[in-house]
PDB file of N, CA and C in Angstrom:
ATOM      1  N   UNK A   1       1.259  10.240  13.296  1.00  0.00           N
ATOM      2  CA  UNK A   1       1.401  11.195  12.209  1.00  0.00           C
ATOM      3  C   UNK A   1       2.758  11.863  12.323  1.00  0.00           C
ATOM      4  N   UNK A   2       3.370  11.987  11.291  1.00  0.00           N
ATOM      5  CA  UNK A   2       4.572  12.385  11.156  1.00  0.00           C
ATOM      6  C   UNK A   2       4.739  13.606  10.213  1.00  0.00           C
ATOM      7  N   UNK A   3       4.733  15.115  10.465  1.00  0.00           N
ATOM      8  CA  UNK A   3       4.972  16.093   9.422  1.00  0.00           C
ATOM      9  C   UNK A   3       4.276  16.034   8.365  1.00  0.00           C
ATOM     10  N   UNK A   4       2.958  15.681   8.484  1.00  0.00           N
ATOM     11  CA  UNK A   4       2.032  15.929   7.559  1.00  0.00           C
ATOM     12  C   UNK A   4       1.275  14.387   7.071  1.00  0.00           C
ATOM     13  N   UNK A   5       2.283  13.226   7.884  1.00  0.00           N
ATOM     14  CA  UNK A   5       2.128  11.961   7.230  1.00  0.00           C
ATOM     15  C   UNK A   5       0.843  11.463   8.191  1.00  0.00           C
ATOM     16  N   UNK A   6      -0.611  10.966   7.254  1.00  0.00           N
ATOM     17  CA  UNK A   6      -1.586  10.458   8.161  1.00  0.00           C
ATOM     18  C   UNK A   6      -1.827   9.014   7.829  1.00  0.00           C
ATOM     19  N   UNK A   7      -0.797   8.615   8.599  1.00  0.00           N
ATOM     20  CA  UNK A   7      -1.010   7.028   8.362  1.00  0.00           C
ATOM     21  C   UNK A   7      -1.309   6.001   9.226  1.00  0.00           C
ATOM     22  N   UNK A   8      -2.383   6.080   8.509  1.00  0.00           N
ATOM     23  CA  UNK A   8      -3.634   5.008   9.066  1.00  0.00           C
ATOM     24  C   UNK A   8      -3.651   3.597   8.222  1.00  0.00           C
ATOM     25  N   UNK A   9      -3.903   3.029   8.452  1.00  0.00           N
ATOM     26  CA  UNK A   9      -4.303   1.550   7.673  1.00  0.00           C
ATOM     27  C   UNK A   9      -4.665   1.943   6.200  1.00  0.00           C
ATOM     28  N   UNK A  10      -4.241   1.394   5.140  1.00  0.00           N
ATOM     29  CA  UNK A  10      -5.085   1.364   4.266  1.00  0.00           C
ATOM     30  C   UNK A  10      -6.058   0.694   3.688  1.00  0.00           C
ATOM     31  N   UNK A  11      -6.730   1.024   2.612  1.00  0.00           N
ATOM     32  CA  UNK A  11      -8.111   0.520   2.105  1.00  0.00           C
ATOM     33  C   UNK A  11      -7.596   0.055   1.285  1.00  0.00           C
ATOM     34  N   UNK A  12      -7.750  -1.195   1.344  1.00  0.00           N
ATOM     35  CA  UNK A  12      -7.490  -2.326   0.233  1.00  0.00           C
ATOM     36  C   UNK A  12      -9.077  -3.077  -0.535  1.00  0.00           C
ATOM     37  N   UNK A  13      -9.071  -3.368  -1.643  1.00  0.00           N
ATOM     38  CA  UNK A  13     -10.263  -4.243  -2.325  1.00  0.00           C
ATOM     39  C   UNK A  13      -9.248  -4.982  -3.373  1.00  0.00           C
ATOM     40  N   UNK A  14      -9.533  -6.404  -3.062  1.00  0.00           N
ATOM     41  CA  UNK A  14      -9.326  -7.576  -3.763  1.00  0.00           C
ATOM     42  C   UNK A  14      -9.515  -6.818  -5.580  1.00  0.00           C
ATOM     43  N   UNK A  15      -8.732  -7.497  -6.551  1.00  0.00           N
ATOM     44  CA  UNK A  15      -9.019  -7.225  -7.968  1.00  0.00           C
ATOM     45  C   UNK A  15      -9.015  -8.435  -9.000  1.00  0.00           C
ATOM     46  N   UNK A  16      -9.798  -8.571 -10.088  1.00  0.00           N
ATOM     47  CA  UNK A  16      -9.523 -10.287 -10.889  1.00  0.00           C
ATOM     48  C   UNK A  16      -8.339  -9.644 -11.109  1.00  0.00           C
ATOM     49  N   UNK A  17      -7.696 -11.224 -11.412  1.00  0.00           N
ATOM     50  CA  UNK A  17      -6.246 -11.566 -11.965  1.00  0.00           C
ATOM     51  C   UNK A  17      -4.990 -11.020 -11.202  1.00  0.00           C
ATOM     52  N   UNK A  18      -5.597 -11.420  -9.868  1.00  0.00           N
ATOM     53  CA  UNK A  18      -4.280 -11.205  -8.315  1.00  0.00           C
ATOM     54  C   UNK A  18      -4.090 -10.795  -8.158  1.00  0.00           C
ATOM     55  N   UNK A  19      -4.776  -9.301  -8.333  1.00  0.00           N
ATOM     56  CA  UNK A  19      -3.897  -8.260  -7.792  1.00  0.00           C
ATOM     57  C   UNK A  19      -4.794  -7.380  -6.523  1.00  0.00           C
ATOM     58  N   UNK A  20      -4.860  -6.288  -6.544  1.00  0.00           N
ATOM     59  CA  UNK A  20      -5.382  -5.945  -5.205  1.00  0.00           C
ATOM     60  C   UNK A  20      -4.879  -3.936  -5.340  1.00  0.00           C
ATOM     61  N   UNK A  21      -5.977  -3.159  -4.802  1.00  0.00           N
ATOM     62  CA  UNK A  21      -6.366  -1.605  -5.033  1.00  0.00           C
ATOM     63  C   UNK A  21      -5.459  -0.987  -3.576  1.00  0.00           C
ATOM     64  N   UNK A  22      -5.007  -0.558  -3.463  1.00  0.00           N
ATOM     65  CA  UNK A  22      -4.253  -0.135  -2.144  1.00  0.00           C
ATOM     66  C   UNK A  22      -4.694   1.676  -1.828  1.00  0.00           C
ATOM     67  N   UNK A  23      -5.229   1.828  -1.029  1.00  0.00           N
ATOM     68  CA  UNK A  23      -5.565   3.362  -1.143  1.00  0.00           C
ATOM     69  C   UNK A  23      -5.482   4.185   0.097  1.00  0.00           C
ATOM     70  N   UNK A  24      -4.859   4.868   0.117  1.00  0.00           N
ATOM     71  CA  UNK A  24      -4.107   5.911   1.058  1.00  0.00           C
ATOM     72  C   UNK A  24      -4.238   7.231   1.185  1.00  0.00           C
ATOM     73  N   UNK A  25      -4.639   8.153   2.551  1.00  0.00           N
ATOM     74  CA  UNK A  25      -4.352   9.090   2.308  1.00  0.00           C
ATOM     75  C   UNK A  25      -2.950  10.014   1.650  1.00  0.00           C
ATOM     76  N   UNK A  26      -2.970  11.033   0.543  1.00  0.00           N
ATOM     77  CA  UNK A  26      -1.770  11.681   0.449  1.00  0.00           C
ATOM     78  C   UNK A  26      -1.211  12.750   1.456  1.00  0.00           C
ATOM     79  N   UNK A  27       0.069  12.394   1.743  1.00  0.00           N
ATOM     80  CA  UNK A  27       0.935  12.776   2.475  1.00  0.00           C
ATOM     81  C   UNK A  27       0.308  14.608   2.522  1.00  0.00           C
ATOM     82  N   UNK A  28       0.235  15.267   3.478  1.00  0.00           N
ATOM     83  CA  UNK A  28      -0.302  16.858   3.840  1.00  0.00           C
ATOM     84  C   UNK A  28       1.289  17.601   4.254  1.00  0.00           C
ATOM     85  N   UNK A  29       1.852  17.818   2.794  1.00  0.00           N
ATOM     86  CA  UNK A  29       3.370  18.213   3.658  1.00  0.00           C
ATOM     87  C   UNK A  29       3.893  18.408   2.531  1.00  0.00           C
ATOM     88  N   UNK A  30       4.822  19.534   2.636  1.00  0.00           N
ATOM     89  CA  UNK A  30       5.171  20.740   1.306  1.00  0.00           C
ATOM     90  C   UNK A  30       7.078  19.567   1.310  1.00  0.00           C
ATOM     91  N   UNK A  31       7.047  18.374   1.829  1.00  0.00           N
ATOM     92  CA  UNK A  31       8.553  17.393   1.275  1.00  0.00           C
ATOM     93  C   UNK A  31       8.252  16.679   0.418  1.00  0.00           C
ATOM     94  N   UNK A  32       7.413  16.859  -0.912  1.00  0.00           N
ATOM     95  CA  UNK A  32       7.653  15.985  -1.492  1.00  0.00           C
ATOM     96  C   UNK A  32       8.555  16.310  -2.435  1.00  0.00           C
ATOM     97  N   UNK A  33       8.690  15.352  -3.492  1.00  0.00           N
ATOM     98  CA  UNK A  33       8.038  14.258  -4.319  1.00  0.00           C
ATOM     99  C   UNK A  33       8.119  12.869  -3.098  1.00  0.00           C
ATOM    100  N   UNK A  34       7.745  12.111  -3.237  1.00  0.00           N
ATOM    101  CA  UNK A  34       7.187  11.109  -2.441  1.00  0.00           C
ATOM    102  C   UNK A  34       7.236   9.574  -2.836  1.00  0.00           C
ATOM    103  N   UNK A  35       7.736   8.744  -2.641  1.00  0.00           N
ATOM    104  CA  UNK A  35       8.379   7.415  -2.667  1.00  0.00           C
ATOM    105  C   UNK A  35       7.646   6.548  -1.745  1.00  0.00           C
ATOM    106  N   UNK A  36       6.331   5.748  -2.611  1.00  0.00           N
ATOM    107  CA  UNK A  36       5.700   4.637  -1.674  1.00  0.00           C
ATOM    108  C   UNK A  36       6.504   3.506  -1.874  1.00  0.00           C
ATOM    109  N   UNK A  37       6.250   2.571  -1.080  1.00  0.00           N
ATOM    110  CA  UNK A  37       6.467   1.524  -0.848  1.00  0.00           C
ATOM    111  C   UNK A  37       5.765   0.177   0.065  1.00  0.00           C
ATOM    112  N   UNK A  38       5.230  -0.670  -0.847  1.00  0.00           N
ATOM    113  CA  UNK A  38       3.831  -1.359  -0.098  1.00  0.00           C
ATOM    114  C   UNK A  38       4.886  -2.415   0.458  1.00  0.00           C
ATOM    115  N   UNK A  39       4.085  -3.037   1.565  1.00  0.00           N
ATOM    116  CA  UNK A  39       4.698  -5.060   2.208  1.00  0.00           C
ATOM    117  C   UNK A  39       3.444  -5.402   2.138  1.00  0.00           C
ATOM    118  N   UNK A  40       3.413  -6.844   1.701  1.00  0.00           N
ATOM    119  CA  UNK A  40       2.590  -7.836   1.759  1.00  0.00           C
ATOM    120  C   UNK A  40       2.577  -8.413   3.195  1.00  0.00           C
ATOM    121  N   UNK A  41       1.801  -8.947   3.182  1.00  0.00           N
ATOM    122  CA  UNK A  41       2.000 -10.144   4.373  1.00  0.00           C
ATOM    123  C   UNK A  41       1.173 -11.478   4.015  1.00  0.00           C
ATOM    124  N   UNK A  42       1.587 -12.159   3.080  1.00  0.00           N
ATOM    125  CA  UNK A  42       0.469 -13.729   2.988  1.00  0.00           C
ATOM    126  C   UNK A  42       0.532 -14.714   4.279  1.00  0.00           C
ATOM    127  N   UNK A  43      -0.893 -14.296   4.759  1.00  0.00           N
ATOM    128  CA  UNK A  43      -1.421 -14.814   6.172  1.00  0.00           C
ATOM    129  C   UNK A  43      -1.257 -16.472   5.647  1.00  0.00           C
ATOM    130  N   UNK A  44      -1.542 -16.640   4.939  1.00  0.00           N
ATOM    131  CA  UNK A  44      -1.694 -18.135   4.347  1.00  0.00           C
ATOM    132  C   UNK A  44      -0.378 -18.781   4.552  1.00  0.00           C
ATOM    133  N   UNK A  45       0.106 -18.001   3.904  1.00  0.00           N
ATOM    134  CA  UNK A  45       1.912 -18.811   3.943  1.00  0.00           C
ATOM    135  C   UNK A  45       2.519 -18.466   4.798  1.00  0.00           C
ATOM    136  N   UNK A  46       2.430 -17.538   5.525  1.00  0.00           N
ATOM    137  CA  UNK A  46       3.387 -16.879   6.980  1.00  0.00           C
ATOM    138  C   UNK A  46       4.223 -16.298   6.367  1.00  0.00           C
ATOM    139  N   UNK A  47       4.255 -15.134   5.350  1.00  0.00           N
ATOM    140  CA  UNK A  47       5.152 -14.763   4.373  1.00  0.00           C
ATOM    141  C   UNK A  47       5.463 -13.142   4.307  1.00  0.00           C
ATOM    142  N   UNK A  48       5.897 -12.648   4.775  1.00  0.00           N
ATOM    143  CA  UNK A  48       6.251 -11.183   4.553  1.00  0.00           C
ATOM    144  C   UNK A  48       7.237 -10.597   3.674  1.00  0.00           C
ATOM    145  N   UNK A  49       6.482  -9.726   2.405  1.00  0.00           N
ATOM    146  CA  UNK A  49       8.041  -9.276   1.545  1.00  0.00           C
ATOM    147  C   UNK A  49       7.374  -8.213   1.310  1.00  0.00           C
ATOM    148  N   UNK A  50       8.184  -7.432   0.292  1.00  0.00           N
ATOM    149  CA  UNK A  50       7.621  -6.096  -1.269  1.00  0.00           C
ATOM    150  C   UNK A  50       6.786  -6.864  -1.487  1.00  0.00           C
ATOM    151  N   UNK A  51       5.617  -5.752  -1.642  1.00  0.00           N
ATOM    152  CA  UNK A  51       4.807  -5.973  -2.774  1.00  0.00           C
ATOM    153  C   UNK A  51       5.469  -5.429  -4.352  1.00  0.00           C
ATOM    154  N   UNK A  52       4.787  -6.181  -5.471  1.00  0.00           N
ATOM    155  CA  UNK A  52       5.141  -5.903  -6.558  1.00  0.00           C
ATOM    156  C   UNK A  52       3.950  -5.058  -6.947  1.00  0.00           C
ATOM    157  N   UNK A  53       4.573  -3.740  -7.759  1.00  0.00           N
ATOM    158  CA  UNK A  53       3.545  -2.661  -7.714  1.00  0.00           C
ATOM    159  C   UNK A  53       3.227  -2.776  -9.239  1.00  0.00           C
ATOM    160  N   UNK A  54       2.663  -2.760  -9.905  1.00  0.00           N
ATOM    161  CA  UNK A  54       2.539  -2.076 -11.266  1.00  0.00           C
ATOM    162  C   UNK A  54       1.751  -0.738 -11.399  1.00  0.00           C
ATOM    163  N   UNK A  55       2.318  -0.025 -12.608  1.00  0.00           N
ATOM    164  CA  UNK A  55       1.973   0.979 -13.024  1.00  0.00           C
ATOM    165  C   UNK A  55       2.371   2.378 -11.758  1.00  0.00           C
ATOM    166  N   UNK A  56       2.668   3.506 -12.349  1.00  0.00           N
ATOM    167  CA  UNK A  56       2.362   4.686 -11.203  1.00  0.00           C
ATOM    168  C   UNK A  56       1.264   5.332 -10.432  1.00  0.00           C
ATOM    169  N   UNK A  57       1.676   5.256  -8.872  1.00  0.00           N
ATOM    170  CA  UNK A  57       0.834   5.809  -8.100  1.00  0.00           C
ATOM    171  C   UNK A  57      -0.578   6.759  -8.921  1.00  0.00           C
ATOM    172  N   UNK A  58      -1.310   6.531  -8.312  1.00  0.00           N
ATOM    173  CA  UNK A  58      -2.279   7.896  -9.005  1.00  0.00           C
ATOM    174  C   UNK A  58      -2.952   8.612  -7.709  1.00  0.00           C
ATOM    175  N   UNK A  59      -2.437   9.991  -8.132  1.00  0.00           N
ATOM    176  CA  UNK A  59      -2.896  10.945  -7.072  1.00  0.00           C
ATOM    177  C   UNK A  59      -3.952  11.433  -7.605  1.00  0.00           C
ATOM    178  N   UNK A  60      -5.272  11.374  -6.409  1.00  0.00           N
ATOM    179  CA  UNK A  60      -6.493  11.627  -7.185  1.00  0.00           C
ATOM    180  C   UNK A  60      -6.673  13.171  -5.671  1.00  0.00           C
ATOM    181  N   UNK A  61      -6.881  14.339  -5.446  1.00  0.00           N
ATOM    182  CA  UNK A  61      -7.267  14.810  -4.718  1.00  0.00           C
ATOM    183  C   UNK A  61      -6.342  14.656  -3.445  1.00  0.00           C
ATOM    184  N   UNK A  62      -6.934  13.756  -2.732  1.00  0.00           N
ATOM    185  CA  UNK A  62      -6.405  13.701  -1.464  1.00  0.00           C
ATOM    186  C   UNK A  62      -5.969  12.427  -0.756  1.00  0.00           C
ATOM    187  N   UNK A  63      -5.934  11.457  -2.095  1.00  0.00           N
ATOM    188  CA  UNK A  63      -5.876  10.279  -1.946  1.00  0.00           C
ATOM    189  C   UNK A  63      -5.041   9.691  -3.077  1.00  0.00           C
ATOM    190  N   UNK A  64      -3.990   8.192  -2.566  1.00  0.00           N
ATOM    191  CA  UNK A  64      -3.066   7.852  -3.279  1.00  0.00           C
ATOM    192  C   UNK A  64      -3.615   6.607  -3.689  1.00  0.00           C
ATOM    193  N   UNK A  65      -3.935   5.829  -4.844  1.00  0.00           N
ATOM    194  CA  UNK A  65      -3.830   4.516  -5.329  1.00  0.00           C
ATOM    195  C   UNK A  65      -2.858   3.951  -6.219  1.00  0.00           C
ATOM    196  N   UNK A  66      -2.830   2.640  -5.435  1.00  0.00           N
ATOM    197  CA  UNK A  66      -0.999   1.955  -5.773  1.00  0.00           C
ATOM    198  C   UNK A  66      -2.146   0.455  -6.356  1.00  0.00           C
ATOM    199  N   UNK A  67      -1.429  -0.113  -7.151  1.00  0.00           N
ATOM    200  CA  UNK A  67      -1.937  -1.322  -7.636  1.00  0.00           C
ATOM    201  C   UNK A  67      -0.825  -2.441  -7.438  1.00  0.00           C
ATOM    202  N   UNK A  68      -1.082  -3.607  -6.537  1.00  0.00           N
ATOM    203  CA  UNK A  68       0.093  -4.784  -6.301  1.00  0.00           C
ATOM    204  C   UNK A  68      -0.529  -6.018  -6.936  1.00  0.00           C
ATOM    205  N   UNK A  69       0.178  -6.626  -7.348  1.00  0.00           N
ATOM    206  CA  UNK A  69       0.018  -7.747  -8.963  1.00  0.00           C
ATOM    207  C   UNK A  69       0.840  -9.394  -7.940  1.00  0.00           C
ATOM    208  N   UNK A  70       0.841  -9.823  -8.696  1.00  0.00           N
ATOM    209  CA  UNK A  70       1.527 -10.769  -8.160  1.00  0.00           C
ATOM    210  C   UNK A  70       1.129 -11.828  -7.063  1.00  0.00           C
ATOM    211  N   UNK A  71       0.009 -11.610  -6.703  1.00  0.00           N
ATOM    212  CA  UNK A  71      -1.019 -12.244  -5.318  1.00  0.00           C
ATOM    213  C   UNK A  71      -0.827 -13.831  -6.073  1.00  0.00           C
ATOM    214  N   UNK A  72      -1.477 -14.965  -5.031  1.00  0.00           N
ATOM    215  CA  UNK A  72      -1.394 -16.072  -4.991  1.00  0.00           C
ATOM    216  C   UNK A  72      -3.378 -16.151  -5.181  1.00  0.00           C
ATOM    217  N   UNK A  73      -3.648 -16.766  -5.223  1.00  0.00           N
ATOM    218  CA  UNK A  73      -4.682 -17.320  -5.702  1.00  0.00           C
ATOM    219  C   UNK A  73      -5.283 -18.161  -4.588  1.00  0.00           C
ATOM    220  N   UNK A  74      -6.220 -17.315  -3.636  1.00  0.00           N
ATOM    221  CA  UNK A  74      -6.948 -18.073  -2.355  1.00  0.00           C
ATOM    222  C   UNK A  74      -6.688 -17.717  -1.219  1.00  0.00           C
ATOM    223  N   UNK A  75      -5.281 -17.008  -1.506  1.00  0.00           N
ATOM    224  CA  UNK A  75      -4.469 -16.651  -0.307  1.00  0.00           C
ATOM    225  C   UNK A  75      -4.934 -15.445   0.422  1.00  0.00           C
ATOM    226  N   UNK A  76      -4.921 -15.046   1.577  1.00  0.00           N
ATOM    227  CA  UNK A  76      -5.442 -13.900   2.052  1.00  0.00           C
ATOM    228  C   UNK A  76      -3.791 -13.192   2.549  1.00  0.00           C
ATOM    229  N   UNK A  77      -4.115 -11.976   1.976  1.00  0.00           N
ATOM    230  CA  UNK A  77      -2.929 -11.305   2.210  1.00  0.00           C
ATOM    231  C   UNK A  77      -3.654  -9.412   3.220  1.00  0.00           C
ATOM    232  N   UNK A  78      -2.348  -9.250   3.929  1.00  0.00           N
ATOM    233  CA  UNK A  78      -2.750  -8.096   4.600  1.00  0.00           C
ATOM    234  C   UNK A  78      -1.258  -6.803   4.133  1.00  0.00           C
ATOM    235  N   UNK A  79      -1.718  -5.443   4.067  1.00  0.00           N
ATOM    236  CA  UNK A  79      -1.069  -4.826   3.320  1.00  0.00           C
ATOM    237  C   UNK A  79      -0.286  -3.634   4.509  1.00  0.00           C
ATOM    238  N   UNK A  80       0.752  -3.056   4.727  1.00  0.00           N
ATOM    239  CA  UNK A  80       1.389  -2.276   4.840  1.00  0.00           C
ATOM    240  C   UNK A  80       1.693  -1.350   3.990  1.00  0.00           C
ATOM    241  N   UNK A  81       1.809   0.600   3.690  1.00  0.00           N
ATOM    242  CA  UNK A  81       2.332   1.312   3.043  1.00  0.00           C
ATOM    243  C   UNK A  81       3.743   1.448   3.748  1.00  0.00           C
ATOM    244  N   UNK A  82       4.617   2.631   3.416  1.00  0.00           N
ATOM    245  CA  UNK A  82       5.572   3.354   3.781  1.00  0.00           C
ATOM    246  C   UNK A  82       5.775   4.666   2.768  1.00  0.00           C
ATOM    247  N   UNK A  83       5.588   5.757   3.332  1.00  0.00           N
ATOM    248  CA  UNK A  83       5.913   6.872   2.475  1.00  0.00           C
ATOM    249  C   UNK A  83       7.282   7.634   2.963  1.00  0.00           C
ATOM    250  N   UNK A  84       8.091   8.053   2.134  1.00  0.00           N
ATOM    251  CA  UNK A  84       9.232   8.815   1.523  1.00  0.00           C
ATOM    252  C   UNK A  84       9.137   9.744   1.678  1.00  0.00           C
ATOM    253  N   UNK A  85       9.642  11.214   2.118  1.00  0.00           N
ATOM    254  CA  UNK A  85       9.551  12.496   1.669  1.00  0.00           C
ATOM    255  C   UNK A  85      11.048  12.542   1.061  1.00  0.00           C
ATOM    256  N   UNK A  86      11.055  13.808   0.196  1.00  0.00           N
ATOM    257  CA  UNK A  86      12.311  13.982   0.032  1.00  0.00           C
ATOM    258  C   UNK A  86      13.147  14.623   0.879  1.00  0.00           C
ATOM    259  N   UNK A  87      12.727  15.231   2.205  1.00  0.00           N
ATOM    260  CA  UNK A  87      13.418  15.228   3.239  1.00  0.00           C
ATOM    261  C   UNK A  87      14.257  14.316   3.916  1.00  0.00           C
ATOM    262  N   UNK A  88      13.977  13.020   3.443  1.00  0.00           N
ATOM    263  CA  UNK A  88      14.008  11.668   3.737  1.00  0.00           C
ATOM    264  C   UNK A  88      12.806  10.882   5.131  1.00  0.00           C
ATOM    265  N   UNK A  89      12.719  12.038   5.581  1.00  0.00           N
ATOM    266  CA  UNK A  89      10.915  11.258   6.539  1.00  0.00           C
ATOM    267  C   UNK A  89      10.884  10.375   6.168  1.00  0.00           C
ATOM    268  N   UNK A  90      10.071   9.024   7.057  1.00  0.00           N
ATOM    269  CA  UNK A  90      10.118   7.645   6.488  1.00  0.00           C
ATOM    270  C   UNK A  90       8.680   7.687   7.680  1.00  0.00           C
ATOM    271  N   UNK A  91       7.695   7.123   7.219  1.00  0.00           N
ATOM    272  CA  UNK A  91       6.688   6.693   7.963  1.00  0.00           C
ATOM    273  C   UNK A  91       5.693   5.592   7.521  1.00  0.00           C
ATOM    274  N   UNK A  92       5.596   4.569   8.166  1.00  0.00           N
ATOM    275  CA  UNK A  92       4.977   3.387   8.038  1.00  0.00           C
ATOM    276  C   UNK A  92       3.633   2.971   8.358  1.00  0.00           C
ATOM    277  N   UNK A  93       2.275   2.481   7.694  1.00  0.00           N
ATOM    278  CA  UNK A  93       1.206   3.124   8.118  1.00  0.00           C
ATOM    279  C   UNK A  93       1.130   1.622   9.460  1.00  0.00           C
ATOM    280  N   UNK A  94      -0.314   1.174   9.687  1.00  0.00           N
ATOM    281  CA  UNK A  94      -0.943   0.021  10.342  1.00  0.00           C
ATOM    282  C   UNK A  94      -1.418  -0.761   9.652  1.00  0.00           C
ATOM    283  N   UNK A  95      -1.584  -2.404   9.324  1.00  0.00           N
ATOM    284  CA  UNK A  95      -1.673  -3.011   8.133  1.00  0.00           C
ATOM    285  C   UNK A  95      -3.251  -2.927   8.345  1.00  0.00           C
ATOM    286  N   UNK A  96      -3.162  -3.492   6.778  1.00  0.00           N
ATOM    287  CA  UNK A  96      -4.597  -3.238   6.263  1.00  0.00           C
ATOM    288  C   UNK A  96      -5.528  -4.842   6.775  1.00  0.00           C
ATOM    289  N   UNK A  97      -6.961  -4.204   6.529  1.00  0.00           N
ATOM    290  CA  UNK A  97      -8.145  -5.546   6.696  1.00  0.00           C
ATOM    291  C   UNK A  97      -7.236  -6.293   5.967  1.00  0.00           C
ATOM    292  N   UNK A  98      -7.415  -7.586   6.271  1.00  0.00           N
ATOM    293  CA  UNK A  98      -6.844  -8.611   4.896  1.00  0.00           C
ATOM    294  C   UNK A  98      -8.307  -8.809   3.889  1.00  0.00           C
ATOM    295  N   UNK A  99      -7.483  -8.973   2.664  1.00  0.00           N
ATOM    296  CA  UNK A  99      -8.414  -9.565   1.511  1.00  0.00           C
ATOM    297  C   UNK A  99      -8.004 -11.075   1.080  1.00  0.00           C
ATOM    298  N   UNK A 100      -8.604 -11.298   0.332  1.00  0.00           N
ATOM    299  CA  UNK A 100      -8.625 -12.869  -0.285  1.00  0.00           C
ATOM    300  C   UNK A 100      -8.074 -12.459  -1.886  1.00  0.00           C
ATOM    301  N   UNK A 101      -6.956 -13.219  -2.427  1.00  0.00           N
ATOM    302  CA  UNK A 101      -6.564 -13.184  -3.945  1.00  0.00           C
ATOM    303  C   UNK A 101      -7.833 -13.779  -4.453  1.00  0.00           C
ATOM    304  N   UNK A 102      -7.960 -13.164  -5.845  1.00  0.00           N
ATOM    305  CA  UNK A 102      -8.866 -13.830  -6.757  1.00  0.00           C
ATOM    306  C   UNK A 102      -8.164 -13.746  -8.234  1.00  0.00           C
ATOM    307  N   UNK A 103      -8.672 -15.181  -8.666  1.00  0.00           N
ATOM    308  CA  UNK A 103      -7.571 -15.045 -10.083  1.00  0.00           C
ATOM    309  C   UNK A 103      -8.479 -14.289 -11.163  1.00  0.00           C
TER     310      UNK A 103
END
């Protein structure tokens, strides 16, 4: 934990049409505005990059959901966050369970 940052693994659930729910605690720390940034990892392909995010974060309470698009179809992928403060803080969580793409 880093200045408010509790990063733990996140909760991921598979979604139709490749994409996948990413869900995170929100950052407990008066630096924001706040700059996520997900990594993939396709276990399948031995592949590590960005995830491609669509749409904006949604802060619900106490919790962040990010939506990543772009999945392969069969492939099991495992997820990494990274949050931003505008302090510049940079903290990286522990990757997530892997899920399976579904088209």
């Amino acid at each position: 934990m880093i200045t408010g940052f509790m990063m733990i693994a996140p909760t991921v659930s598979a979604q139709p049409g490749l994409s996948a729910k990413i869900v995170f605690p929100h950052p407990n720390t008066e630096t924001g505005p706040f700059n996520y940034e997900v990594t993939q990892t396709d276990l399948t392909a031995d592949a590590t990059g960005a995830a491609e995010l669509s749409g904006d974060p949604i802060v619900d309470g106490d919790t962040v959901t990010l939506t990543v698009t772009g999945l392969v179809d069969g492939h099991e992928f495992a997820f990494t966050y990274t949050v931003t403060g505008a302090d510049g803080i940079t903290a990286t969580s522990a990757a997530s369970t892997p899920i399976t793409a579904t088209a």
